[in-house]
Protein backbone atom coordinates (compact mmCIF):
# COMPACT_ATOMS: atom_id res chain seq x y z
CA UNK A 1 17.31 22.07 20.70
CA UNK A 2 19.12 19.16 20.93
CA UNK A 3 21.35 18.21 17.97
CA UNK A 4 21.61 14.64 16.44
CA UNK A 5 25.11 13.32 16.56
CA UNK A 6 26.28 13.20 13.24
CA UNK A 7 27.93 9.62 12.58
CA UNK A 8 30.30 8.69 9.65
CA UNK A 9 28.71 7.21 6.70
CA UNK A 10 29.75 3.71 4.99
CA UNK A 11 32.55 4.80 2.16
CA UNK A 12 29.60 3.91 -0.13
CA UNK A 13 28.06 7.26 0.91
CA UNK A 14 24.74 5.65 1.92
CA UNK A 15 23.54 5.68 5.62
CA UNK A 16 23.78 2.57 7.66
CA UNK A 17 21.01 0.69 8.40
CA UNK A 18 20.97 2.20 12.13
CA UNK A 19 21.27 6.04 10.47
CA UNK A 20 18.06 5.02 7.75
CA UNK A 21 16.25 3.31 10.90
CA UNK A 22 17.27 7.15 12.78
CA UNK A 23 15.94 9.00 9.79
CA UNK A 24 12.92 7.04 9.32
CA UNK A 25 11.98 7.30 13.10
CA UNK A 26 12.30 11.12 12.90
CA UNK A 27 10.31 11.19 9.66
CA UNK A 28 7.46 9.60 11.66
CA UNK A 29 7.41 11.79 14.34
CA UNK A 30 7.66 14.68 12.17
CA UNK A 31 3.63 13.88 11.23
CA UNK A 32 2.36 16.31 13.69
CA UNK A 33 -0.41 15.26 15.96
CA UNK A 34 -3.28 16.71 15.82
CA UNK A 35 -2.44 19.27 18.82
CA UNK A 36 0.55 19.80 17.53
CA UNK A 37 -1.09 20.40 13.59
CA UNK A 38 -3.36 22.98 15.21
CA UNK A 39 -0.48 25.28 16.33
CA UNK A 40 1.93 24.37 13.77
CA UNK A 41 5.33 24.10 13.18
CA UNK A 42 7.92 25.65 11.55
CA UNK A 43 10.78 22.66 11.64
CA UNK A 44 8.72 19.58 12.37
CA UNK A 45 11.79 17.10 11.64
CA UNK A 46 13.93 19.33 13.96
CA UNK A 47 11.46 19.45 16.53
CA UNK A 48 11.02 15.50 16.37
CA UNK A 49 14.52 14.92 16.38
CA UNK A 50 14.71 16.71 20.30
CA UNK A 51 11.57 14.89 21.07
CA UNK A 52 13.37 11.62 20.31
CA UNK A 53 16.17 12.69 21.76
CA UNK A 54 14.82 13.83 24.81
CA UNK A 55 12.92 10.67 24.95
CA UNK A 56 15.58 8.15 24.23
CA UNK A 57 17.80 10.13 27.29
CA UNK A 58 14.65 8.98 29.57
CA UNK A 59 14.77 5.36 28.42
CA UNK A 60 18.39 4.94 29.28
CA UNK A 61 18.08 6.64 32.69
CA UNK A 62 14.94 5.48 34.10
CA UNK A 63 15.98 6.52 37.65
CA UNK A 64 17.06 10.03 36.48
CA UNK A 65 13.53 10.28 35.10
CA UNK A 66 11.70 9.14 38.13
CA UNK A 67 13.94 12.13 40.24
CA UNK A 68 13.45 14.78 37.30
CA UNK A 69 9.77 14.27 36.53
CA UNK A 70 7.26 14.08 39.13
CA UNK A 71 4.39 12.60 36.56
CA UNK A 72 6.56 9.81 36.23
CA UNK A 73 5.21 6.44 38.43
CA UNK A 74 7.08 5.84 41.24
CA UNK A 75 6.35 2.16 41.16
CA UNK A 76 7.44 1.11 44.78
CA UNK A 77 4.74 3.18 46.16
CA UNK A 78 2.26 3.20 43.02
CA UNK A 79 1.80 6.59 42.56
CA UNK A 80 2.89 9.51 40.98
CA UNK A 81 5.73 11.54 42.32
CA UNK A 82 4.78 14.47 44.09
CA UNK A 83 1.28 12.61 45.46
CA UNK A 84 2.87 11.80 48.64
CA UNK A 85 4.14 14.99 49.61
CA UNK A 86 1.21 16.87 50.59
C-alpha cells in the first residue's frame, strides 16, 4: 500500500488546513460502498488513503494513465484503449 507522506505540522501542533482537507478526504472514502461493505475491510482509512493516492497519481499524469490503463478513453479516436486492436 501506498503510504501518505507525512508533512510537518504548524508549531501549534494542529494540521494545516491542506493536512485537515487530506484527513477529511480519506475519512470520506473510508465509508465503504456498498460492494466494498459486503466484503469488508479490515483498514478502511488505509485502504482509502492508496485509493486516493493511486487516484491523485492518475490526475497528474493523464497521459501515463491513457498508456497504463486500457479502460481509459482515448479521446482522439473516441474509444477505449484496447478497442482498436483487434
Amino acid at each position: 500500500m501506498t503510504e501518505q507522506p507525512q508533512t510537518e505540522q504548524p508549531r501549534t501542533g494542529r494540521p494545516t488546513s491542506e493536512q485537515q482537507a487530506d484527513h477529511d478526504r480519506v475519512d470520506r472514502r473510508a465509508d465503504l460502498l456498498p460492494e466494498e461493505a459486503n466484503v469488508g475491510s479490515d483498514e478502511p482509512e488505509e485502504q482509502a488513503a492508496a485509493i486516493l493516492a493511486e487516484s491523485d497519481e492518475r490526475t497528474e499524469d493523464p497521459e501515463g494513465t491513457r498508456r497504463e490503463y486500457t479502460q481509459t478513453m482515448d479521446r482522439e479516436r473516441g474509444m477505449n484503449q484496447g478497442e482498436g486492436n483487434l
